[in-house]
N, C-alpha and C. Protein backbone atom coordinates (compact mmCIF):
# COMPACT_ATOMS: atom_id res chain seq x y z
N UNK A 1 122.55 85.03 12.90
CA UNK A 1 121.66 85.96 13.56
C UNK A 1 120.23 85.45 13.38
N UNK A 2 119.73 85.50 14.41
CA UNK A 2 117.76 85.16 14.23
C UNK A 2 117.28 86.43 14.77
N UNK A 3 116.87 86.43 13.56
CA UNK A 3 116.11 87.89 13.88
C UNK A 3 114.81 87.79 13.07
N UNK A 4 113.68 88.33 13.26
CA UNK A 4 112.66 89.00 12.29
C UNK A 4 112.61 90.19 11.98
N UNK A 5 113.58 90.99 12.30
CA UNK A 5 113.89 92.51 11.56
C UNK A 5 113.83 92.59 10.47
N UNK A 6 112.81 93.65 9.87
CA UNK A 6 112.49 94.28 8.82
C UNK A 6 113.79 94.75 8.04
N UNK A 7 114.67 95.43 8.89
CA UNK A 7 115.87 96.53 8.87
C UNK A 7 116.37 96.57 9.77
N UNK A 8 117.85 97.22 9.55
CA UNK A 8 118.79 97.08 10.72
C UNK A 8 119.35 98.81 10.53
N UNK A 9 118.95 99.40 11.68
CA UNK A 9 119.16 100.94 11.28
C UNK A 9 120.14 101.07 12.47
N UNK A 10 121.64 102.27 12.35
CA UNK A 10 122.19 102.52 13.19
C UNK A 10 122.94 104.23 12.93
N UNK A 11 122.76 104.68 14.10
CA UNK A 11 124.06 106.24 14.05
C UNK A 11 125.50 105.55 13.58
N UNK A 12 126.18 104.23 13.90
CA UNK A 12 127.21 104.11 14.16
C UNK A 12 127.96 103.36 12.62
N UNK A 13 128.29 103.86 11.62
CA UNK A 13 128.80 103.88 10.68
C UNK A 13 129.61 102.02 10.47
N UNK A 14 130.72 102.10 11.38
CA UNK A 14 131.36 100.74 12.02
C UNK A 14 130.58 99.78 11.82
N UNK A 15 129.74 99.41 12.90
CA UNK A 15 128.30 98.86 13.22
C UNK A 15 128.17 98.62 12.19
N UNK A 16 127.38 99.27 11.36
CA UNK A 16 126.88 99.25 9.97
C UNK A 16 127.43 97.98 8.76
N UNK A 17 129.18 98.63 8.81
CA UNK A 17 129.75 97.78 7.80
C UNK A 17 129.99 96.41 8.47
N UNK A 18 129.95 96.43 10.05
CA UNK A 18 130.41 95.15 10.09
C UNK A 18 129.06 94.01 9.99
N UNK A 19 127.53 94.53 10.28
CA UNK A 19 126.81 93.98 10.41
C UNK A 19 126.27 93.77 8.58
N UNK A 20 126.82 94.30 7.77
CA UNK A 20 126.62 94.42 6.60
C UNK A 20 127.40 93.16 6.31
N UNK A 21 128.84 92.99 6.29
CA UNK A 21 129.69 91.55 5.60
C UNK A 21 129.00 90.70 6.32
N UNK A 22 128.54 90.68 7.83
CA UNK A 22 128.02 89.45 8.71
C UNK A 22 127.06 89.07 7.78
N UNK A 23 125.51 89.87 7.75
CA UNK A 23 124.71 89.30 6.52
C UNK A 23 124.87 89.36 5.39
N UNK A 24 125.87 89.34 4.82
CA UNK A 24 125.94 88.70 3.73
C UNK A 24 126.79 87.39 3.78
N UNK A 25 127.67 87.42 4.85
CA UNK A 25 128.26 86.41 4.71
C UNK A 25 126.63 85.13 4.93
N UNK A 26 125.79 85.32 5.62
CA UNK A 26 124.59 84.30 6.04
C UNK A 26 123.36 84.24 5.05
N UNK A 27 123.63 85.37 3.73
CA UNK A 27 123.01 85.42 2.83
C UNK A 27 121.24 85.66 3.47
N UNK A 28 121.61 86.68 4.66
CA UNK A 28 119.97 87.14 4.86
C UNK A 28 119.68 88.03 4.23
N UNK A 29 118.35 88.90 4.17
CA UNK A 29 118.16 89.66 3.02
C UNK A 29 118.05 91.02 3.81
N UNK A 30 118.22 91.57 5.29
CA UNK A 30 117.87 92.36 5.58
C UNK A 30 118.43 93.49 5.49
N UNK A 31 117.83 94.92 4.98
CA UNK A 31 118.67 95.59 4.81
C UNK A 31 119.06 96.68 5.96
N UNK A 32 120.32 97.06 5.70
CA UNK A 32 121.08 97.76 6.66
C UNK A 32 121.48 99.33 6.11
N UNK A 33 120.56 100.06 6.79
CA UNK A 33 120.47 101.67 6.59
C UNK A 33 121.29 102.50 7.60
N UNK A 34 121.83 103.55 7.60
CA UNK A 34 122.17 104.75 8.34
C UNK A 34 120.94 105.36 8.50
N UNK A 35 121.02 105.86 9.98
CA UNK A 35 119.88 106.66 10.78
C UNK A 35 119.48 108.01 10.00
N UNK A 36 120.56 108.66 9.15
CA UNK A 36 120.16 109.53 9.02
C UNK A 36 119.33 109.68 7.34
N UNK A 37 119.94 108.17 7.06
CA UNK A 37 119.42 108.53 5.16
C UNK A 37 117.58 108.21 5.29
N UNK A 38 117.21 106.90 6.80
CA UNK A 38 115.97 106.43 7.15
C UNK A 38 115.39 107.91 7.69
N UNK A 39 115.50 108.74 8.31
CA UNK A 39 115.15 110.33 8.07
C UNK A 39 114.88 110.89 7.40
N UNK A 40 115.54 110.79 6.20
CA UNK A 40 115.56 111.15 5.26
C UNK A 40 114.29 110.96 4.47
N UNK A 41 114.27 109.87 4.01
CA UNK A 41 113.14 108.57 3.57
C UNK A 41 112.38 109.33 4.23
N UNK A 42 111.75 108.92 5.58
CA UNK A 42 110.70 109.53 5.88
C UNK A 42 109.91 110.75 5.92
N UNK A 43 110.98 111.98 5.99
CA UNK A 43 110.74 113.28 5.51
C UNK A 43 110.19 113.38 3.43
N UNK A 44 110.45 112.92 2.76
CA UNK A 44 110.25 112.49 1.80
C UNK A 44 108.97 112.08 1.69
N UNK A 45 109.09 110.74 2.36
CA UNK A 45 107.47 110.49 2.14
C UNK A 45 106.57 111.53 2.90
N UNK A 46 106.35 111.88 4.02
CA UNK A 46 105.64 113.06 4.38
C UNK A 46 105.43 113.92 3.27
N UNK A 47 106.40 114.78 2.69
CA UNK A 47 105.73 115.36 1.57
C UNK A 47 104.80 114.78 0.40
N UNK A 48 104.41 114.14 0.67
CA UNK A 48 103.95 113.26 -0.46
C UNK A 48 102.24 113.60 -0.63
């Protein structure tokens, strides 16, 4: 994968795990979140 993504955010759970073994199998460092925990995060920081 060539990417410059920061993060790899998705609704789709699947998605997720499969794009998860892909980078690791290529040993990139990017990390791979669910849409709703990156919501999360951000509601969080708002209170801040």
């Amino acid at each position: 994968m060539d990417s410059e993504a920061d993060v790899i955010i998705s609704w789709r759970f699947g998605f997720l795990l499969r794009m998860r073994d892909g980078l690791k199998a290529s040993e990139r460092g990017i990390p791979i979140k669910y849409q709703l925990h990156m919501l999360e995060e951000a509601y969080r920081l708002g209170d801040t």
